[in-house]
PDB file of N, CA and C in Angstrom:
ATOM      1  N   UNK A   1      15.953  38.638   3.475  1.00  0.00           N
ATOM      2  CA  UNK A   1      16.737  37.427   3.552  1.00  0.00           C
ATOM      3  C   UNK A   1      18.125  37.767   4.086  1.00  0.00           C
ATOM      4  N   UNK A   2      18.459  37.259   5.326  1.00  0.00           N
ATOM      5  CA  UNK A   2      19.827  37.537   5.806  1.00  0.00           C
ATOM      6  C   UNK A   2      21.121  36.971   4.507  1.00  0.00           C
ATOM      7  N   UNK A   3      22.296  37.088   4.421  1.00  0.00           N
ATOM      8  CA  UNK A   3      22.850  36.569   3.836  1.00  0.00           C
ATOM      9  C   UNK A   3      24.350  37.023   4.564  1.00  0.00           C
ATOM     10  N   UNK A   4      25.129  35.862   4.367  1.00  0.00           N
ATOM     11  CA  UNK A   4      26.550  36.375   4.510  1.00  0.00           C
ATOM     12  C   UNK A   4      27.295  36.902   3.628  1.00  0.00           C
ATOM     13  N   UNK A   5      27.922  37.682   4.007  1.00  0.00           N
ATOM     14  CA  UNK A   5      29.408  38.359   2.694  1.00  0.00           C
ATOM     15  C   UNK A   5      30.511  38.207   2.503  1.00  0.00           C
ATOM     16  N   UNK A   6      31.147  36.985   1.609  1.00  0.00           N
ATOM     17  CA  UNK A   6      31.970  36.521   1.388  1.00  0.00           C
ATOM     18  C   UNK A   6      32.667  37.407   0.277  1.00  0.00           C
ATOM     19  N   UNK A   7      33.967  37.725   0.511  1.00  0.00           N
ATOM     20  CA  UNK A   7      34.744  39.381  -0.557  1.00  0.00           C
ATOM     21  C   UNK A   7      36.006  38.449  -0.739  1.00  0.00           C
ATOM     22  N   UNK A   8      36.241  38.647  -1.768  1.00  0.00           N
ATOM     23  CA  UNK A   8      37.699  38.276  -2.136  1.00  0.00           C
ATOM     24  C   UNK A   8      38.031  39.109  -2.803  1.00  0.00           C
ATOM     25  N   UNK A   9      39.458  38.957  -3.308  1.00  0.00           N
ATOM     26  CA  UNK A   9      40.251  39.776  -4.503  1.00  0.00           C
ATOM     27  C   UNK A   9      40.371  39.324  -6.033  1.00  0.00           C
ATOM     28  N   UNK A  10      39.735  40.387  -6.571  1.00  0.00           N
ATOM     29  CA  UNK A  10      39.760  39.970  -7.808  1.00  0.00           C
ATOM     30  C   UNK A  10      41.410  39.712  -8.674  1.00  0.00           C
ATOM     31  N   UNK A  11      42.081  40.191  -8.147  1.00  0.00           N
ATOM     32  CA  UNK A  11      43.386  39.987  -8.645  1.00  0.00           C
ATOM     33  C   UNK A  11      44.477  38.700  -8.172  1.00  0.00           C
ATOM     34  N   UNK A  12      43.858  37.749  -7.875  1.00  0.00           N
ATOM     35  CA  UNK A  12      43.912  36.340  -6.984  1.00  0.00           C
ATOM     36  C   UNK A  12      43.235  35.505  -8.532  1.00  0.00           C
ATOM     37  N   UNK A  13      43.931  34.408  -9.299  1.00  0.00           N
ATOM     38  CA  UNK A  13      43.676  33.540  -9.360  1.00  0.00           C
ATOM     39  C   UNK A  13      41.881  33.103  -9.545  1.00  0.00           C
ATOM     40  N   UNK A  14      41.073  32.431 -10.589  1.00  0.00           N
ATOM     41  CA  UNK A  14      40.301  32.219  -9.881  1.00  0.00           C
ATOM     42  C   UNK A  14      39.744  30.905  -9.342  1.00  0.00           C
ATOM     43  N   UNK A  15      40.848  29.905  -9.059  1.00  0.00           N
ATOM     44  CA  UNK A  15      40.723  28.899  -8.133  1.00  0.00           C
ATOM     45  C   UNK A  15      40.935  29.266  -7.179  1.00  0.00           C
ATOM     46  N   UNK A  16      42.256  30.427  -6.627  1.00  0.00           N
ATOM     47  CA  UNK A  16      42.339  30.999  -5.590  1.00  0.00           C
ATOM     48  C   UNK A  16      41.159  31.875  -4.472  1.00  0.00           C
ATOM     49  N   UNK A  17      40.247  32.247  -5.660  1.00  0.00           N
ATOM     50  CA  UNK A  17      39.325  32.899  -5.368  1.00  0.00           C
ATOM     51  C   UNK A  17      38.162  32.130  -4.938  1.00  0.00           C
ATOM     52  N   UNK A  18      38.092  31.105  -5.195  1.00  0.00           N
ATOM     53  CA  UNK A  18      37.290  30.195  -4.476  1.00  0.00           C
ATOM     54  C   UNK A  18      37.629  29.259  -2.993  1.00  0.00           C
ATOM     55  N   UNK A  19      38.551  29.592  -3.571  1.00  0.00           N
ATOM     56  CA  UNK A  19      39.135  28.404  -1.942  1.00  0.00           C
ATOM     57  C   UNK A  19      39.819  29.484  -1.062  1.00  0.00           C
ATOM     58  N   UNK A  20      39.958  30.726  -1.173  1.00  0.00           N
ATOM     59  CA  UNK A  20      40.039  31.761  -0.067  1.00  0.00           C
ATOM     60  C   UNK A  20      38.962  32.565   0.442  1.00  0.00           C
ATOM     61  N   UNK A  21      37.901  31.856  -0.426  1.00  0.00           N
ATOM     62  CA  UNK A  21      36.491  32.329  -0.055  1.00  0.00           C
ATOM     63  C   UNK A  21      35.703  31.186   0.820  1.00  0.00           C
ATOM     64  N   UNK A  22      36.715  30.296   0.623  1.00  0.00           N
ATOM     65  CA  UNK A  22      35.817  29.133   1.831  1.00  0.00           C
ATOM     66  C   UNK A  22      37.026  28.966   2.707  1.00  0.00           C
ATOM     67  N   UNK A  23      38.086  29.406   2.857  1.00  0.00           N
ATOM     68  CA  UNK A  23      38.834  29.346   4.481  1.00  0.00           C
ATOM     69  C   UNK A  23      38.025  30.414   4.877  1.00  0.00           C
ATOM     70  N   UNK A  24      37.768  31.683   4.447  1.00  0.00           N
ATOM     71  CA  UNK A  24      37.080  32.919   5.664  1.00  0.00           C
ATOM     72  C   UNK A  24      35.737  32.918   5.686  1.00  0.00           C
ATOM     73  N   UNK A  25      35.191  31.560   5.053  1.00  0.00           N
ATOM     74  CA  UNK A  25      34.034  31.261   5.474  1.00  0.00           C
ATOM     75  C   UNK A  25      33.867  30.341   6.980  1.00  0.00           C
ATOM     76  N   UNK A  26      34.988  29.440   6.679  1.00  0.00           N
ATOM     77  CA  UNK A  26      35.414  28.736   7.880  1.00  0.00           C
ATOM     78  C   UNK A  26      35.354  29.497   9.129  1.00  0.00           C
ATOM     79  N   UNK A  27      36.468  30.570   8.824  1.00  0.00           N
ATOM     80  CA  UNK A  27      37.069  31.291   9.607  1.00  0.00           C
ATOM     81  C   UNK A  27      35.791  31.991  10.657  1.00  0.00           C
ATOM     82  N   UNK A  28      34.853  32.629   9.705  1.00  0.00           N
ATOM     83  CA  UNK A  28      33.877  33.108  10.084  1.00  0.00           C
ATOM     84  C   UNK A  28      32.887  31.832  11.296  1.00  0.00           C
ATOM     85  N   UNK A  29      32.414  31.282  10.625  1.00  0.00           N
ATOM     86  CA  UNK A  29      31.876  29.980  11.501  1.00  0.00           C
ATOM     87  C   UNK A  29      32.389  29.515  12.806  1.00  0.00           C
ATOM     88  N   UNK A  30      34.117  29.485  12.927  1.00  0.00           N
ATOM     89  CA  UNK A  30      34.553  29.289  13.722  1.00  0.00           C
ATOM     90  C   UNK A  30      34.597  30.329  14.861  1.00  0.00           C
ATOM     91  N   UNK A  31      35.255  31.476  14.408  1.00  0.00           N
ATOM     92  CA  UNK A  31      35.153  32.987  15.340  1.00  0.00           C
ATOM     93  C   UNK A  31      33.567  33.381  15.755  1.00  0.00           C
ATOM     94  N   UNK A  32      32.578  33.084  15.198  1.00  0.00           N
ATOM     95  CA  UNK A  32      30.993  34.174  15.387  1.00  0.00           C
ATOM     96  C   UNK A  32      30.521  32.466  15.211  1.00  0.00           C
ATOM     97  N   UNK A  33      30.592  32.089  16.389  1.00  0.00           N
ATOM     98  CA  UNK A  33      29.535  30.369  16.283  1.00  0.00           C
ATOM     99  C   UNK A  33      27.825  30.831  16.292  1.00  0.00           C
ATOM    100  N   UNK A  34      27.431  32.022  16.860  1.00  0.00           N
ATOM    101  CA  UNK A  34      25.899  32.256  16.993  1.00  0.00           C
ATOM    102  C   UNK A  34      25.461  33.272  15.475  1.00  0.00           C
ATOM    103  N   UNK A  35      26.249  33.479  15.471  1.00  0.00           N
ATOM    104  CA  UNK A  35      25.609  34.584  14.134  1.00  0.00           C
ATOM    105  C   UNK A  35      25.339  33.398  12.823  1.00  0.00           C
ATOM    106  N   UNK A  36      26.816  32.305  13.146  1.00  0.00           N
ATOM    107  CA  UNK A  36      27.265  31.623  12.022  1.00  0.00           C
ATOM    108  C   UNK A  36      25.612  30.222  11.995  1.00  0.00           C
ATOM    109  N   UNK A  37      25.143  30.039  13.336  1.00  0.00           N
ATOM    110  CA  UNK A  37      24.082  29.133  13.679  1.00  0.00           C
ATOM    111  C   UNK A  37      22.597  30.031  13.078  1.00  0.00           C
ATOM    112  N   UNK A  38      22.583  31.446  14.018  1.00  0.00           N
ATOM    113  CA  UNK A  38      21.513  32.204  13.278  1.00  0.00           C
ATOM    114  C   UNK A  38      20.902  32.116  11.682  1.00  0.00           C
ATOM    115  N   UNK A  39      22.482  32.763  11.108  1.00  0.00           N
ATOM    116  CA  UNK A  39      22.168  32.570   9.378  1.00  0.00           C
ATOM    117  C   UNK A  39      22.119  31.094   8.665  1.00  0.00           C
ATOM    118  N   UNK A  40      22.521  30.093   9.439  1.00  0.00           N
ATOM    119  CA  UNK A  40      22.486  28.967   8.640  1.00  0.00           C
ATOM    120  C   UNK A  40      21.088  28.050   8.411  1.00  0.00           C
ATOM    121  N   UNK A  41      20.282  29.012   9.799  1.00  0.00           N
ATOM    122  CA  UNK A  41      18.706  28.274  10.242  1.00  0.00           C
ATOM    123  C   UNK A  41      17.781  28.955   9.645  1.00  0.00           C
ATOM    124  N   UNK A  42      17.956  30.475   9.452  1.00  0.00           N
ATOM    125  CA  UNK A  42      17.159  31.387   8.784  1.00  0.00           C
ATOM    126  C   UNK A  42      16.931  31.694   7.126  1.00  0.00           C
ATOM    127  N   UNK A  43      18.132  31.264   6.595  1.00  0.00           N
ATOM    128  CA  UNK A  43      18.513  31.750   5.270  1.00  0.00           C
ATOM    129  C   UNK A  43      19.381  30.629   4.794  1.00  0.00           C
ATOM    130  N   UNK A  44      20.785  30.168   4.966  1.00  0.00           N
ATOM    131  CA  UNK A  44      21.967  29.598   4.655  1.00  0.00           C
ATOM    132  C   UNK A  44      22.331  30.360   3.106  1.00  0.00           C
ATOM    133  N   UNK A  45      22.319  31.811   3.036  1.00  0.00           N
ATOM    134  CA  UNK A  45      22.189  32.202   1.672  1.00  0.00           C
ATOM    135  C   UNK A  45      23.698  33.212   1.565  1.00  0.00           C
ATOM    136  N   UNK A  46      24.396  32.791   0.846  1.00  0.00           N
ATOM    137  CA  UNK A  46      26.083  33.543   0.293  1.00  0.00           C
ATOM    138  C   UNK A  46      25.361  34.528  -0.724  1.00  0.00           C
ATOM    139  N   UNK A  47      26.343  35.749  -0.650  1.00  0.00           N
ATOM    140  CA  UNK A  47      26.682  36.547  -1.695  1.00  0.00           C
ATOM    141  C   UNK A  47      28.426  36.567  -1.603  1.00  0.00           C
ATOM    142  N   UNK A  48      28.784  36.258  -2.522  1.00  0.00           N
ATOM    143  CA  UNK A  48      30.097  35.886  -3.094  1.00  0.00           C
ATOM    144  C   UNK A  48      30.674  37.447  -4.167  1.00  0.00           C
ATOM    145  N   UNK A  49      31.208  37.830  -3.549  1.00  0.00           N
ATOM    146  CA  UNK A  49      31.254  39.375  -4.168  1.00  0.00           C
ATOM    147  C   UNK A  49      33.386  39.429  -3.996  1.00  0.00           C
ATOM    148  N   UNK A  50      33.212  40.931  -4.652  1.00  0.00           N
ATOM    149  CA  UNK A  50      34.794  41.076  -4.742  1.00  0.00           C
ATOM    150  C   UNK A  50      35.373  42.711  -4.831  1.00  0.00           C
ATOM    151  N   UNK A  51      36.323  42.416  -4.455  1.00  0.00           N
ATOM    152  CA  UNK A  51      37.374  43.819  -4.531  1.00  0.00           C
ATOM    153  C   UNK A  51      38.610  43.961  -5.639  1.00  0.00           C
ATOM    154  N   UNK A  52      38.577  44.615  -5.815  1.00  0.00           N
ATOM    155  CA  UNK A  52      40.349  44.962  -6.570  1.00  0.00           C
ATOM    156  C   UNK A  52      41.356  44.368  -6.091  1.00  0.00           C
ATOM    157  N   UNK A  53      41.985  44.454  -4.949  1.00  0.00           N
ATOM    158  CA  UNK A  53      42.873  43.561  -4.652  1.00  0.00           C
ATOM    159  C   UNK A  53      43.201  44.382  -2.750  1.00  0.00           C
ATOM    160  N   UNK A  54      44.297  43.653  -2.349  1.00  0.00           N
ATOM    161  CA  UNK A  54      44.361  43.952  -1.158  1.00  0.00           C
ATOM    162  C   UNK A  54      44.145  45.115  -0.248  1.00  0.00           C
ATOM    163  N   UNK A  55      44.599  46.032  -0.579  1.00  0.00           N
ATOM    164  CA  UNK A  55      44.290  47.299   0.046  1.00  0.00           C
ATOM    165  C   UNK A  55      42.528  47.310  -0.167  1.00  0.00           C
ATOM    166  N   UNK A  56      41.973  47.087  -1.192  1.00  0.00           N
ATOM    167  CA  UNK A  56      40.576  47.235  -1.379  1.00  0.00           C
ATOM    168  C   UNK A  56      40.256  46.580  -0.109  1.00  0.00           C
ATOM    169  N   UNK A  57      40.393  45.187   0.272  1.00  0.00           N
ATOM    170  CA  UNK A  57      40.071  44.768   1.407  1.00  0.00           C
ATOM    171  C   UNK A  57      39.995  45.433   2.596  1.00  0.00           C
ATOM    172  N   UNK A  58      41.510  46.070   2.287  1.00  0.00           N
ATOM    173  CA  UNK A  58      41.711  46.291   4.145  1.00  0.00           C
ATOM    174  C   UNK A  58      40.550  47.956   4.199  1.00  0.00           C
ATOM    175  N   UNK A  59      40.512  48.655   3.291  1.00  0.00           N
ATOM    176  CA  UNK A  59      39.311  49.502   3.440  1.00  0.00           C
ATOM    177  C   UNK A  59      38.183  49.459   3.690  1.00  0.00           C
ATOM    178  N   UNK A  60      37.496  48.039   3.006  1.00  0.00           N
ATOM    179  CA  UNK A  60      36.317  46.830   3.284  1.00  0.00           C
ATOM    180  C   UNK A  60      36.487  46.826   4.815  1.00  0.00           C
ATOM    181  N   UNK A  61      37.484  45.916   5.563  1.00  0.00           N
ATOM    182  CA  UNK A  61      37.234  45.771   6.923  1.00  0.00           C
ATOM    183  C   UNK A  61      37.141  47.152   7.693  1.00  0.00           C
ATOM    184  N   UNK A  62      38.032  48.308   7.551  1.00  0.00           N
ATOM    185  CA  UNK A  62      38.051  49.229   8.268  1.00  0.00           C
ATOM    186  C   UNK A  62      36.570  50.074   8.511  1.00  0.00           C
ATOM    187  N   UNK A  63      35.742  49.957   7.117  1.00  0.00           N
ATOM    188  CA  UNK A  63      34.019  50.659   7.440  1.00  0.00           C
ATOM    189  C   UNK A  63      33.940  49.649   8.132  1.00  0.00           C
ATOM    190  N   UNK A  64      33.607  48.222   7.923  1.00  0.00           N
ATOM    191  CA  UNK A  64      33.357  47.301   8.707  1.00  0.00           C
ATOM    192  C   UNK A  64      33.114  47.440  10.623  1.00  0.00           C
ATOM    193  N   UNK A  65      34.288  48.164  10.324  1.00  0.00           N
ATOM    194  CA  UNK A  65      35.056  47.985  11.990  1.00  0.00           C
ATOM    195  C   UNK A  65      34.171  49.052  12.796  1.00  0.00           C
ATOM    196  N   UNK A  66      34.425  50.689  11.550  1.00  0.00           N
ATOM    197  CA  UNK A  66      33.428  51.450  11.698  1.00  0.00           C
ATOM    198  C   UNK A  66      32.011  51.288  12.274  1.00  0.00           C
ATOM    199  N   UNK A  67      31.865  50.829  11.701  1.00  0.00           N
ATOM    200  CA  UNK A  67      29.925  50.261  11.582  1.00  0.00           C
ATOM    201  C   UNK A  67      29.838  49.305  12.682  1.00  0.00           C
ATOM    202  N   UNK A  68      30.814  48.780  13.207  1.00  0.00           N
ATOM    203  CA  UNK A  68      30.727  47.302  14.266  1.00  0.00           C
ATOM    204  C   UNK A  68      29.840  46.250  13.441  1.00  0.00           C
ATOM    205  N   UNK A  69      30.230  45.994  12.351  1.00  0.00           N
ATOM    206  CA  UNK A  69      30.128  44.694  12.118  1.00  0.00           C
ATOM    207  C   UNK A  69      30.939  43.673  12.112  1.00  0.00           C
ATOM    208  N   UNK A  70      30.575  42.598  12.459  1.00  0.00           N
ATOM    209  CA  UNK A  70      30.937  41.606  12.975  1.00  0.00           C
ATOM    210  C   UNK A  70      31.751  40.916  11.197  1.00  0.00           C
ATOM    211  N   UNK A  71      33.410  40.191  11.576  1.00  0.00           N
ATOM    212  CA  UNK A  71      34.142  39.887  10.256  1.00  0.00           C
ATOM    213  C   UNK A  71      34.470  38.938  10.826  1.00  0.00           C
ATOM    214  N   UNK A  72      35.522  38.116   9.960  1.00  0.00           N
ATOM    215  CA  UNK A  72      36.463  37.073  10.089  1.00  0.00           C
ATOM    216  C   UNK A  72      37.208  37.882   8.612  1.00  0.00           C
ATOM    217  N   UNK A  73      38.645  37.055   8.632  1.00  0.00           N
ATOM    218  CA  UNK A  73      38.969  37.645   7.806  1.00  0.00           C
ATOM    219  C   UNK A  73      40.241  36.247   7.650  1.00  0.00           C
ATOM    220  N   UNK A  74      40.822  36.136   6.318  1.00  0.00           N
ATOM    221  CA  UNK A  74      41.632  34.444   6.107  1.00  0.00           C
ATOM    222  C   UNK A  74      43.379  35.917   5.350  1.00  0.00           C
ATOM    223  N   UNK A  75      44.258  34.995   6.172  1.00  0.00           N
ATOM    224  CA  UNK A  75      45.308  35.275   5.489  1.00  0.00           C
ATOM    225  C   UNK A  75      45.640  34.338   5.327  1.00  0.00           C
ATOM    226  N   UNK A  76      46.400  34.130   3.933  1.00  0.00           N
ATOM    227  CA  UNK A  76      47.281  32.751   3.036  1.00  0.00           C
ATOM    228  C   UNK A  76      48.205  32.556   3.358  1.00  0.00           C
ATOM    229  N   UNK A  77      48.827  31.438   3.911  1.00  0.00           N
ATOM    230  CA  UNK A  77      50.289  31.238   4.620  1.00  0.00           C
ATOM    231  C   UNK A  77      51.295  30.920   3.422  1.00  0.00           C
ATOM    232  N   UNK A  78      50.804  30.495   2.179  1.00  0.00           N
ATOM    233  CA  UNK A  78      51.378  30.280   0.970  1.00  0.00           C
ATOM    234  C   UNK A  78      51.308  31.466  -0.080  1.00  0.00           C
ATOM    235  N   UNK A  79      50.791  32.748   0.329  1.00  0.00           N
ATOM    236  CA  UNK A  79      51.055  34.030  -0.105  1.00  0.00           C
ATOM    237  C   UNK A  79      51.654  34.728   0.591  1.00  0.00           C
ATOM    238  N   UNK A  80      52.741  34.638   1.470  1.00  0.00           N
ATOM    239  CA  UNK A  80      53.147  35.664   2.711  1.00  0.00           C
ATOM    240  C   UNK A  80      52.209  36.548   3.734  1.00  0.00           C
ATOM    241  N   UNK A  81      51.494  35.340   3.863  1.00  0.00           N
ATOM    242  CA  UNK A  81      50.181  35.577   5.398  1.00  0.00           C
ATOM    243  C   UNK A  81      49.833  36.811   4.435  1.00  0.00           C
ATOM    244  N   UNK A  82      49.269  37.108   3.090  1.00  0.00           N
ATOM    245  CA  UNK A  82      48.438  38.293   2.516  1.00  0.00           C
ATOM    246  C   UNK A  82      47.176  37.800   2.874  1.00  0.00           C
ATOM    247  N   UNK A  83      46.255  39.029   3.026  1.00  0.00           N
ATOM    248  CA  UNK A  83      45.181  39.193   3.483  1.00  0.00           C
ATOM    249  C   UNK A  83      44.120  39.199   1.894  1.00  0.00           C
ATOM    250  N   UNK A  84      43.668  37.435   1.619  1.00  0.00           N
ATOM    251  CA  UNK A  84      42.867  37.473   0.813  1.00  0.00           C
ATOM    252  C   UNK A  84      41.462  37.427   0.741  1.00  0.00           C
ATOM    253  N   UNK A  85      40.642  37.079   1.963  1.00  0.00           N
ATOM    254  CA  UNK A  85      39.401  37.332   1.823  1.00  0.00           C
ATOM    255  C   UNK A  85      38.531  37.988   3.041  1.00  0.00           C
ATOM    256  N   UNK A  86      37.462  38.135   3.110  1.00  0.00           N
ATOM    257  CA  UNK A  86      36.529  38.465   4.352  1.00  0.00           C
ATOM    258  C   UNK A  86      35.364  37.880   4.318  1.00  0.00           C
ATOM    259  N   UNK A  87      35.082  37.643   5.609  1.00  0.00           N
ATOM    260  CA  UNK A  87      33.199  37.625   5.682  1.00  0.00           C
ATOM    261  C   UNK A  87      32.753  38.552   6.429  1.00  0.00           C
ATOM    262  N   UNK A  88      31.582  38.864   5.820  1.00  0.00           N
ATOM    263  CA  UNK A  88      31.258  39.764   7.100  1.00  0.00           C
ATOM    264  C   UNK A  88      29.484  39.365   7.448  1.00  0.00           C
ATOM    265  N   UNK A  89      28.894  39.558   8.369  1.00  0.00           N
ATOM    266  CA  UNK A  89      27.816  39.194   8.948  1.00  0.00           C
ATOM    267  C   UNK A  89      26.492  39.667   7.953  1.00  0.00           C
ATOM    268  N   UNK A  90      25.702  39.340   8.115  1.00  0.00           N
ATOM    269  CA  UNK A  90      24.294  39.997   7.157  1.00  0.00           C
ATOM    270  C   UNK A  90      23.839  41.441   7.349  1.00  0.00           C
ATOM    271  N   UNK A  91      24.394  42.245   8.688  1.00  0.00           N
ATOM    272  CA  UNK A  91      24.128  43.292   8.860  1.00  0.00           C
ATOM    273  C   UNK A  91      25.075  44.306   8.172  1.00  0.00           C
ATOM    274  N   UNK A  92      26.045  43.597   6.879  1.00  0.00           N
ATOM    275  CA  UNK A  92      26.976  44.334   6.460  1.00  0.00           C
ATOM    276  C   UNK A  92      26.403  44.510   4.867  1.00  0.00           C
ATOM    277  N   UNK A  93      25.033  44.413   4.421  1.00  0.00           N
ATOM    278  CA  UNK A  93      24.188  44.572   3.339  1.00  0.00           C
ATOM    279  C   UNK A  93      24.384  45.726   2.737  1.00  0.00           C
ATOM    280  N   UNK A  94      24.118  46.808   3.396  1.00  0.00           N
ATOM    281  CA  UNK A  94      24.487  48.011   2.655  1.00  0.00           C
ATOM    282  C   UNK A  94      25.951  48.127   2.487  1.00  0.00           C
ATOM    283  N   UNK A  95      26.666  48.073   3.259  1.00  0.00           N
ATOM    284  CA  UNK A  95      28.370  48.214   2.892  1.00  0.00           C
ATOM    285  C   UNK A  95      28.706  47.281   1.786  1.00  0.00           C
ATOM    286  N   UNK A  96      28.058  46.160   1.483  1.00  0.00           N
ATOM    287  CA  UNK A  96      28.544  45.646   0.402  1.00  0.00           C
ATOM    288  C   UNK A  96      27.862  45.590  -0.907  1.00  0.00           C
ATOM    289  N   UNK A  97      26.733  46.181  -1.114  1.00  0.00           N
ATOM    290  CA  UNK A  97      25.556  46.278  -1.962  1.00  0.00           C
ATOM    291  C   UNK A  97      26.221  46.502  -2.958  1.00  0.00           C
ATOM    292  N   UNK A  98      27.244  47.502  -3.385  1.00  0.00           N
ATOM    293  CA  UNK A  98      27.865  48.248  -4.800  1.00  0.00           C
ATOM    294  C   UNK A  98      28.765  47.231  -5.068  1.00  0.00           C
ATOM    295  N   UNK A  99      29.362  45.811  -4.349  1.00  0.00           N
ATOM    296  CA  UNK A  99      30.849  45.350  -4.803  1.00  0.00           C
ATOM    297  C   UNK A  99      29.912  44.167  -5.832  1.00  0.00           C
ATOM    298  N   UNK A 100      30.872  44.115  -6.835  1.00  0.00           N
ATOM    299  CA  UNK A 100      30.594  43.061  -7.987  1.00  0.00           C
ATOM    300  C   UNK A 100      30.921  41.544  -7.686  1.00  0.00           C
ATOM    301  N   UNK A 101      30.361  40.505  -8.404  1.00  0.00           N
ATOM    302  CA  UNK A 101      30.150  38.950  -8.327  1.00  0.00           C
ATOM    303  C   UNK A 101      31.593  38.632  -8.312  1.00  0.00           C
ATOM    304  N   UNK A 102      31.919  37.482  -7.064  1.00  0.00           N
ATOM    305  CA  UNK A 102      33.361  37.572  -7.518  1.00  0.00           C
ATOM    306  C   UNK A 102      33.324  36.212  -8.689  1.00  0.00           C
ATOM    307  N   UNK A 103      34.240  36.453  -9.571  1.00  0.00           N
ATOM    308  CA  UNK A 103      34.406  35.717 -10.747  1.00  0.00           C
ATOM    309  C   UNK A 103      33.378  36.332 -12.196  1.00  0.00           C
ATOM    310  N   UNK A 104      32.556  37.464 -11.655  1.00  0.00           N
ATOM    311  CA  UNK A 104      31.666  38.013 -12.398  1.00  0.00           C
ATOM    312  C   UNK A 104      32.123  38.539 -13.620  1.00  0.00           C
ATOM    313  N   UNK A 105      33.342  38.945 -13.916  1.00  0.00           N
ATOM    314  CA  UNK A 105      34.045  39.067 -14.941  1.00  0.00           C
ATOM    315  C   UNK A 105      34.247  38.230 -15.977  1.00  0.00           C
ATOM    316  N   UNK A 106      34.210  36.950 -15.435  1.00  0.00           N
ATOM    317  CA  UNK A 106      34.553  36.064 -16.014  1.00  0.00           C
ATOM    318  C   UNK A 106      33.332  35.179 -16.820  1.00  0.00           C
ATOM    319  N   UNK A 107      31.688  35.750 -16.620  1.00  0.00           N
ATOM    320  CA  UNK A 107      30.985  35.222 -17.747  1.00  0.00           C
ATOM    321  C   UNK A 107      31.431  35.877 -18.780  1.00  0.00           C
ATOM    322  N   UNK A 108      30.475  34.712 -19.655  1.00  0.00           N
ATOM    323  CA  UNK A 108      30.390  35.187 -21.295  1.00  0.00           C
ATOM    324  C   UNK A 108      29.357  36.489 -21.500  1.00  0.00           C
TER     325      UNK A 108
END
């Protein structure tokens, strides 16, 4: 099952963490229109996962970049343009396999 990878920061709020997980979902859709058409016809299936906080990210994109997978990535203009979330394409499965549920902390 293809799926996209939506990463945020766990140290964000977690309303923040939801609504910076759907601008770089946007973001994604808008930048990669065929990948974003591919997965939506095949699957339409999120994994909603997370990092520690910013730098965790920017290490996230850099294998990313490594590997040539395909990202979008959302900075907050109401956090000083910080870099709070990513998507990255379905071929980024193994790179994200180990990161935890974002908000996953937060069951009972």
């Amino acid at each position: 099952m293809e799926k996209l990878y939506v990463v945020t920061r766990r140290d964000l709020l977690p309303g923040d963490q939801a609504v910076q997980s759907c601008h770089a979902a946007y973001q994604f859709a808008a930048e990669h229109k065929e990948v974003w058409a591919r997965w939506f016809e095949r699957s339409n299936t999120l994994a909603l996962l997370s990092v520690s906080d910013e730098a965790s990210l920017v290490m996230l994109i850099e294998k990313a970049e490594m590997r040539g997978i395909r990202y979008s990535i959302f900075r907050e203009p109401d956090m000083d343009d910080a870099l709070t979330a990513v998507v990255l394409e379905p071929e980024a499965g193994r790179l994200c396999r180990n990161l935890p549920l974002t908000l996953g902390a937060m069951l009972p």
